[in-house]
N, C-alpha and C. Protein backbone atom coordinates (compact mmCIF):
# COMPACT_ATOMS: atom_id res chain seq x y z
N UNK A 1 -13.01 -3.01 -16.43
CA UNK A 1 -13.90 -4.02 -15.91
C UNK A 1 -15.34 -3.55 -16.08
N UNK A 2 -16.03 -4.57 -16.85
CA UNK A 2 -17.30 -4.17 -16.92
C UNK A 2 -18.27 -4.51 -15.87
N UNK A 3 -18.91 -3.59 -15.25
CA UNK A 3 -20.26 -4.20 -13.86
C UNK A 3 -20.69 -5.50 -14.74
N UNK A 4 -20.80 -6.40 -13.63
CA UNK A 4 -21.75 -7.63 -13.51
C UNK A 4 -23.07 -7.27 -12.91
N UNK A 5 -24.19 -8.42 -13.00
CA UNK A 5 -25.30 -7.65 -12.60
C UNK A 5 -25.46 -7.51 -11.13
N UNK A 6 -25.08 -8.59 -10.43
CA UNK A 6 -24.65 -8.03 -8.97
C UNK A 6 -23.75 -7.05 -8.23
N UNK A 7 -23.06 -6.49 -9.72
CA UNK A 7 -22.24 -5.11 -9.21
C UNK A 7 -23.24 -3.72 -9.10
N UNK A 8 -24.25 -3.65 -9.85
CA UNK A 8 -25.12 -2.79 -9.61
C UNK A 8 -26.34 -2.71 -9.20
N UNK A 9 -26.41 -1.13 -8.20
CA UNK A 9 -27.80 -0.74 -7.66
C UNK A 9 -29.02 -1.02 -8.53
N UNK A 10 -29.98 -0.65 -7.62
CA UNK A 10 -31.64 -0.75 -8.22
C UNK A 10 -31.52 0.69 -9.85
N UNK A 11 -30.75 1.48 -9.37
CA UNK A 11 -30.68 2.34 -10.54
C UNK A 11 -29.53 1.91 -11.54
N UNK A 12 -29.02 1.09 -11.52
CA UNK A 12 -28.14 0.29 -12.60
C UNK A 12 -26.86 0.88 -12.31
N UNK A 13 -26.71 2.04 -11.13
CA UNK A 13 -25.27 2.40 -11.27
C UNK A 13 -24.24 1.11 -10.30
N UNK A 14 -22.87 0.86 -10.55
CA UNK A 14 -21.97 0.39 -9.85
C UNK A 14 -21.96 0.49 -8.40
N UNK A 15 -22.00 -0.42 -7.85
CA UNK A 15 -21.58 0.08 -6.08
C UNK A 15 -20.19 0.83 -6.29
N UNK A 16 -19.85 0.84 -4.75
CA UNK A 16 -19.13 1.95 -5.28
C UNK A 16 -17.84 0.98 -4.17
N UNK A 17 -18.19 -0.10 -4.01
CA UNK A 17 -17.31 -0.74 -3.47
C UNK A 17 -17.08 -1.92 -3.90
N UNK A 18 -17.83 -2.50 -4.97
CA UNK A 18 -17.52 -3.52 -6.03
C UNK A 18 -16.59 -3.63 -7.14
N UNK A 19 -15.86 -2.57 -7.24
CA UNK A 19 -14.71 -2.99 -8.11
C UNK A 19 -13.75 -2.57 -7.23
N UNK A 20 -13.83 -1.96 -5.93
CA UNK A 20 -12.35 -2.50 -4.91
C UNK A 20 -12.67 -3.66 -4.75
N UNK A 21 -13.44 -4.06 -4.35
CA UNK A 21 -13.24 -5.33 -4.21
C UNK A 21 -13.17 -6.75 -4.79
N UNK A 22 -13.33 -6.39 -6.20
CA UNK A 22 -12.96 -6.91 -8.13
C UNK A 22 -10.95 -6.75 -7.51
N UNK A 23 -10.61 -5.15 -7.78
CA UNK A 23 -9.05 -5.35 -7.56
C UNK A 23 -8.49 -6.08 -6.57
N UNK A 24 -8.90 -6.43 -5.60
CA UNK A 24 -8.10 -7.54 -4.58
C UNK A 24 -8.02 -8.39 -4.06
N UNK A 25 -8.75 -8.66 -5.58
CA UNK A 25 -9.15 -10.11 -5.86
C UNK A 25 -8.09 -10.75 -7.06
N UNK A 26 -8.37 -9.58 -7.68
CA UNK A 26 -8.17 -10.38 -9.27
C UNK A 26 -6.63 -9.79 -8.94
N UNK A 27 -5.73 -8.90 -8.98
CA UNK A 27 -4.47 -8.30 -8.83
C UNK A 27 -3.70 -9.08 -8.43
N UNK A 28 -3.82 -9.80 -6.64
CA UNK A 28 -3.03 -10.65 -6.55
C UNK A 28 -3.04 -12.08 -7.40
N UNK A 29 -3.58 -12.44 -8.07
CA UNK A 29 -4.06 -13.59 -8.92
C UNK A 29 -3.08 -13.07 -10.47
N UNK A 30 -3.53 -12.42 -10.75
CA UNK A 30 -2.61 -11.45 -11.75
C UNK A 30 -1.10 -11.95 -11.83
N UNK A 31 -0.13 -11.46 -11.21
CA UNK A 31 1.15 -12.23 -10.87
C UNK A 31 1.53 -12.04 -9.43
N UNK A 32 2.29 -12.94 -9.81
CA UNK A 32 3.17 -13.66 -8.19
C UNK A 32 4.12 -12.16 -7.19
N UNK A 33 3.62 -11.13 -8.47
CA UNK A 33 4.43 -9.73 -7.78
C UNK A 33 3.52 -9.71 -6.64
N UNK A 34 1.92 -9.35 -6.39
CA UNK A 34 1.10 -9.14 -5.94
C UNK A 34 0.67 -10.30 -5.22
N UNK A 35 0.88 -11.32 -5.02
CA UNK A 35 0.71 -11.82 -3.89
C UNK A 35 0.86 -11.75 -2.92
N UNK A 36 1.96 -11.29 -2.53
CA UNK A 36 1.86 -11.30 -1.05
C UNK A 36 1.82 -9.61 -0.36
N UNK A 37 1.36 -8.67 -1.48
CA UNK A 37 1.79 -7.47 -1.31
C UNK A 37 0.08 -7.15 -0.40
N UNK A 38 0.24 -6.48 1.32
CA UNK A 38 -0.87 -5.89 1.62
C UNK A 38 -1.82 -5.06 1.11
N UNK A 39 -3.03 -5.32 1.35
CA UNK A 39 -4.30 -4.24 0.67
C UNK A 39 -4.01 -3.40 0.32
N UNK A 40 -3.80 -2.88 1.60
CA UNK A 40 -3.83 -0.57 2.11
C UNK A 40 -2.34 -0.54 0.71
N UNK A 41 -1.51 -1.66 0.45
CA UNK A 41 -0.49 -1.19 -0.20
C UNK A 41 -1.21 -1.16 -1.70
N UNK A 42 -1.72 -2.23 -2.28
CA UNK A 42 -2.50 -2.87 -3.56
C UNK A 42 -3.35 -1.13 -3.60
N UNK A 43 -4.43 -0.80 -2.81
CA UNK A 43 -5.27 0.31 -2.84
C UNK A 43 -4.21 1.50 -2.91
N UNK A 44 -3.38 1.67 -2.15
CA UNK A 44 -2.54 2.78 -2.55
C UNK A 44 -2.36 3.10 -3.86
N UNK A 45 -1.37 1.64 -4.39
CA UNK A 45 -1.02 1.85 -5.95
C UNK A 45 -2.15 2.46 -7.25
N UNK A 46 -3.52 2.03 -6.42
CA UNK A 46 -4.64 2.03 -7.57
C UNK A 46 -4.96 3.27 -7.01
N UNK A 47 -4.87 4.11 -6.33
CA UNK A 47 -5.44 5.51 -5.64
C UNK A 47 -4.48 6.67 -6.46
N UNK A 48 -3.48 6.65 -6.22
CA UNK A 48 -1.99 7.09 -7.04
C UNK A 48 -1.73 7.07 -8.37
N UNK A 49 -2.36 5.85 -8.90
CA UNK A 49 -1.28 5.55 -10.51
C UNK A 49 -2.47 4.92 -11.03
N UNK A 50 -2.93 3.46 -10.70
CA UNK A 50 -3.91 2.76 -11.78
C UNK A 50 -5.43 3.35 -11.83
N UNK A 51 -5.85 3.74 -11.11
CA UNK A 51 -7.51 4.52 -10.59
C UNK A 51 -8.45 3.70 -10.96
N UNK A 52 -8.21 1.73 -11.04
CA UNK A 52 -9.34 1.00 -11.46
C UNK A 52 -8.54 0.28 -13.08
N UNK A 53 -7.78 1.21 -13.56
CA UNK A 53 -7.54 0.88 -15.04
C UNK A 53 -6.57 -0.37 -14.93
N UNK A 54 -7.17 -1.77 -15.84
CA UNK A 54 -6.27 -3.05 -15.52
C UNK A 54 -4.53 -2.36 -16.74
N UNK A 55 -5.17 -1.50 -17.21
CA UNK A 55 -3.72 -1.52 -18.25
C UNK A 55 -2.92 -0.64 -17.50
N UNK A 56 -2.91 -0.17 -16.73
CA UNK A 56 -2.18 0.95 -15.82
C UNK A 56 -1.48 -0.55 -14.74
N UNK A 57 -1.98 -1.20 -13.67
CA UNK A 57 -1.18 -2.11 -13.08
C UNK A 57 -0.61 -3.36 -14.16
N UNK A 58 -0.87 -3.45 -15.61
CA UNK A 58 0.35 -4.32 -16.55
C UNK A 58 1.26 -3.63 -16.60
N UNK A 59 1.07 -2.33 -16.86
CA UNK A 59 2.73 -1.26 -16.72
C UNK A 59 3.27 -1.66 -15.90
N UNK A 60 2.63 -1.42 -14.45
CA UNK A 60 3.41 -1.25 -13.57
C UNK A 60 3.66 -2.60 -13.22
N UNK A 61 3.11 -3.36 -13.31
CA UNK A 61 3.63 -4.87 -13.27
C UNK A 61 4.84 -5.21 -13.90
N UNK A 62 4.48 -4.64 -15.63
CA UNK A 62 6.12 -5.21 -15.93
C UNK A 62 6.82 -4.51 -16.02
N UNK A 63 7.26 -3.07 -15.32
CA UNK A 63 8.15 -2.53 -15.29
C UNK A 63 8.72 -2.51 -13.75
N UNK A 64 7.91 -3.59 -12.63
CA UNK A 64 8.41 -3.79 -12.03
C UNK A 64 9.02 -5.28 -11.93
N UNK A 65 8.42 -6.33 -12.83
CA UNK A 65 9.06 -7.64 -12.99
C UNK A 65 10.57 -7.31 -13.54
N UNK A 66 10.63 -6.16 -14.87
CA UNK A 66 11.81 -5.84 -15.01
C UNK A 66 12.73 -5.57 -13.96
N UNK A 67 12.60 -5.00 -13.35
CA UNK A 67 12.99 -4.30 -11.83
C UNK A 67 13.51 -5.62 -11.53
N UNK A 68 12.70 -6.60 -11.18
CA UNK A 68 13.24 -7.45 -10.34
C UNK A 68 14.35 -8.81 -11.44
N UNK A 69 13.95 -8.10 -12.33
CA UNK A 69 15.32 -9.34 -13.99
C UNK A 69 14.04 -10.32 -13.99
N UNK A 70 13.05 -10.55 -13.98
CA UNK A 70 12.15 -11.42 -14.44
C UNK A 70 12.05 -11.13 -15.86
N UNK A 71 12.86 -10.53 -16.56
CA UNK A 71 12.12 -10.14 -18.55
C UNK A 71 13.77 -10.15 -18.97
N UNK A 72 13.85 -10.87 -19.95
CA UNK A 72 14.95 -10.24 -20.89
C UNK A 72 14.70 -9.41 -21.66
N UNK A 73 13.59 -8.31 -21.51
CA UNK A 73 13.73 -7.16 -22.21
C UNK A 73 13.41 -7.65 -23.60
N UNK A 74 12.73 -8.75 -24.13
CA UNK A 74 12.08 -9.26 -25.45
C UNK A 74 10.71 -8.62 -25.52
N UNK A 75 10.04 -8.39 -24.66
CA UNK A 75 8.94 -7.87 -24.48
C UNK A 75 7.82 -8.64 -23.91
N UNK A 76 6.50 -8.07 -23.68
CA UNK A 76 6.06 -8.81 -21.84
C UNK A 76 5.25 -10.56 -22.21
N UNK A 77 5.43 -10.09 -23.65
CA UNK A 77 5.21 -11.63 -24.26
C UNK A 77 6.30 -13.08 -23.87
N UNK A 78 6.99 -12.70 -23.89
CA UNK A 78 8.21 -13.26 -23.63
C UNK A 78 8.62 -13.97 -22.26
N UNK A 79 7.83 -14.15 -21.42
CA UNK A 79 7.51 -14.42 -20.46
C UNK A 79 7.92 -15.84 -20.64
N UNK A 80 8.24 -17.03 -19.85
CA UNK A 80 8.47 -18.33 -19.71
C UNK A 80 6.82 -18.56 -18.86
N UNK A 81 6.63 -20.13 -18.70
CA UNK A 81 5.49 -20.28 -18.06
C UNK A 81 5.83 -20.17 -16.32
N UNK A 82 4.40 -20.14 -15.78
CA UNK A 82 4.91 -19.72 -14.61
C UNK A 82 5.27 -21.13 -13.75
N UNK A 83 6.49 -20.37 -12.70
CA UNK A 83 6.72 -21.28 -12.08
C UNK A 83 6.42 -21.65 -10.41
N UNK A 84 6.47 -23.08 -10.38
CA UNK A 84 5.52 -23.30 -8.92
C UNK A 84 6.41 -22.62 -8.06
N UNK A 85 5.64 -22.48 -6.55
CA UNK A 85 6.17 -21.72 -5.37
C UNK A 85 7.26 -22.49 -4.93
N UNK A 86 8.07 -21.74 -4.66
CA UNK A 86 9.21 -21.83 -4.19
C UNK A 86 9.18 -23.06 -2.59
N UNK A 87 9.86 -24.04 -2.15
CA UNK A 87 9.74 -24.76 -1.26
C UNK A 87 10.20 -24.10 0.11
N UNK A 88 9.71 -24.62 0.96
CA UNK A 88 9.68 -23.48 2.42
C UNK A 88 11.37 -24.04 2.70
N UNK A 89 11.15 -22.53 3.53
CA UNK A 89 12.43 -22.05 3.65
C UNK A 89 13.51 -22.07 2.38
N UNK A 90 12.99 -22.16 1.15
CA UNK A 90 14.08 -21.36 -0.03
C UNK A 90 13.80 -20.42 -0.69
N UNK A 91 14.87 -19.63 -1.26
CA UNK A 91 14.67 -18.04 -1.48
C UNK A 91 13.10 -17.94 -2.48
N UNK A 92 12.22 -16.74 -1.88
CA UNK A 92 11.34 -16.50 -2.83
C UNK A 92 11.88 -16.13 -4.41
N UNK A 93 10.75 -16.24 -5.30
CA UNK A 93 10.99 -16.14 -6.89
C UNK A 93 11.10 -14.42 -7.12
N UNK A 94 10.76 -13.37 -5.89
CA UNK A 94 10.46 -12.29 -6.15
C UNK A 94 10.97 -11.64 -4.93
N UNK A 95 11.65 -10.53 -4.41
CA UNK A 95 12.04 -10.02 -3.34
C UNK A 95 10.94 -9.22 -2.87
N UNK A 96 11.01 -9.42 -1.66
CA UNK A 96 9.56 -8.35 -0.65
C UNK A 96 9.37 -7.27 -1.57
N UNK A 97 7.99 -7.28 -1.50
CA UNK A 97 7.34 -5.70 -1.60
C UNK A 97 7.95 -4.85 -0.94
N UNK A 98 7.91 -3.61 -2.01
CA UNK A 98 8.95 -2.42 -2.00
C UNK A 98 8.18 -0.68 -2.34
N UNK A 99 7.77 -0.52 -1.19
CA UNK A 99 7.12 0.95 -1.80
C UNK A 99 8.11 1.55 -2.57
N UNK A 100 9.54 2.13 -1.97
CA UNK A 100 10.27 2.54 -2.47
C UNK A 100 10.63 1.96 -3.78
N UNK A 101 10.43 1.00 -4.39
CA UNK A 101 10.23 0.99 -5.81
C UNK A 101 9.30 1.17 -6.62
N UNK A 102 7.98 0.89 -6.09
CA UNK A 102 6.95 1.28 -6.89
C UNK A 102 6.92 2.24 -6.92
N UNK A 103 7.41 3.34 -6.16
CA UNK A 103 7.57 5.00 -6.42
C UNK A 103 8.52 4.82 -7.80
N UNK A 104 9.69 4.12 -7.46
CA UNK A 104 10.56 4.30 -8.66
C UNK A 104 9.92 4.45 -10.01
N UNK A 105 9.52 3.03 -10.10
CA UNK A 105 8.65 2.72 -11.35
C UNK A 105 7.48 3.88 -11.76
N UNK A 106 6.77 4.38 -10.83
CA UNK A 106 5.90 5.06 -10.98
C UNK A 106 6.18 6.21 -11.48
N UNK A 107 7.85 6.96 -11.06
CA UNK A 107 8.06 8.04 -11.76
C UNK A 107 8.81 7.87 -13.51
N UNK A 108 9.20 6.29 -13.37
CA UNK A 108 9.29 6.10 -14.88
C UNK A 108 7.93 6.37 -15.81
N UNK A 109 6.30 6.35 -15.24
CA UNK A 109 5.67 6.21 -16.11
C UNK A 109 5.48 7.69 -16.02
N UNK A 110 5.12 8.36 -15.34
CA UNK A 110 4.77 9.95 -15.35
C UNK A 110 5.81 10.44 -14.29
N UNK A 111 7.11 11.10 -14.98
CA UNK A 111 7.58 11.91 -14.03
C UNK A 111 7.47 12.88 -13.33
N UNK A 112 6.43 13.65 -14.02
CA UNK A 112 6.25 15.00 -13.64
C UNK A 112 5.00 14.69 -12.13
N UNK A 113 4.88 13.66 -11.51
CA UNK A 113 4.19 13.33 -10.46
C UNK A 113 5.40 12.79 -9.69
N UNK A 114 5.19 13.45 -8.14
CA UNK A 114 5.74 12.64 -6.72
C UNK A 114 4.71 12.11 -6.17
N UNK A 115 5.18 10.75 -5.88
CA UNK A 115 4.53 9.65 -5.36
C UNK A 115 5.04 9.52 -4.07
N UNK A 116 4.29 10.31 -3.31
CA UNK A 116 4.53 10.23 -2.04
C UNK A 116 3.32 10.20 -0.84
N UNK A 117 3.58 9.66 0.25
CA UNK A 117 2.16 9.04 1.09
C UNK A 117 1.63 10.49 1.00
């Protein structure tokens, strides 16, 4: 993400709280994984694994859509269009947020790291 001009100080550097607050914005908007997933959880993932980088949460995005059978494994192109929200009271399109999987996933991308609080 490149600073906008309201992302930076009188000395042209970045605040230093304008692209957290770029990620939790734009992330849950991103896919329907991240919607309903809490901040402190969204900031975790990016503290741990993405550090700001949007190509670090597409990994982990679609290796957790995989996770959940959203991909036939054609590749992340392959995607169908998205579909509207589910009607109240019927099953969501995505099962609750799951630390215990995003650890999973996370040791698929770098194993030699524990992802732990």
């Amino acid at each position: 993400m490149q600073p906008q001009p309201h992302d930076v100080n009188r000395q042209g550097r970045p605040h230093p709280g304008a692209a957290t607050l770029k990620k939790l914005t734009v992330i849950p908007e991103y896919h329907p994984l991240w919607a309903n997933v809490p901040v402190d959880e969204l900031l975790w993932i990016d503290d741990v694994a993405c550090h700001g980088n949007f190509r670090q949460w597409a990994k982990i995005t679609y290796l957790l859509w995989d996770e959940h059978g959203g991909t036939d494994a054609k590749g992340p192109g392959s995607a169908g269009p998205p579909q509207p929200a589910a009607p109240e009271g019927a099953a969501a399109p995505f099962p609750p947020y799951s630390r215990d999987l995003v650890r999973a996933v996370l040791s698929r991308l770098d194993p030699t790291q524990r992802h732990v609080d």
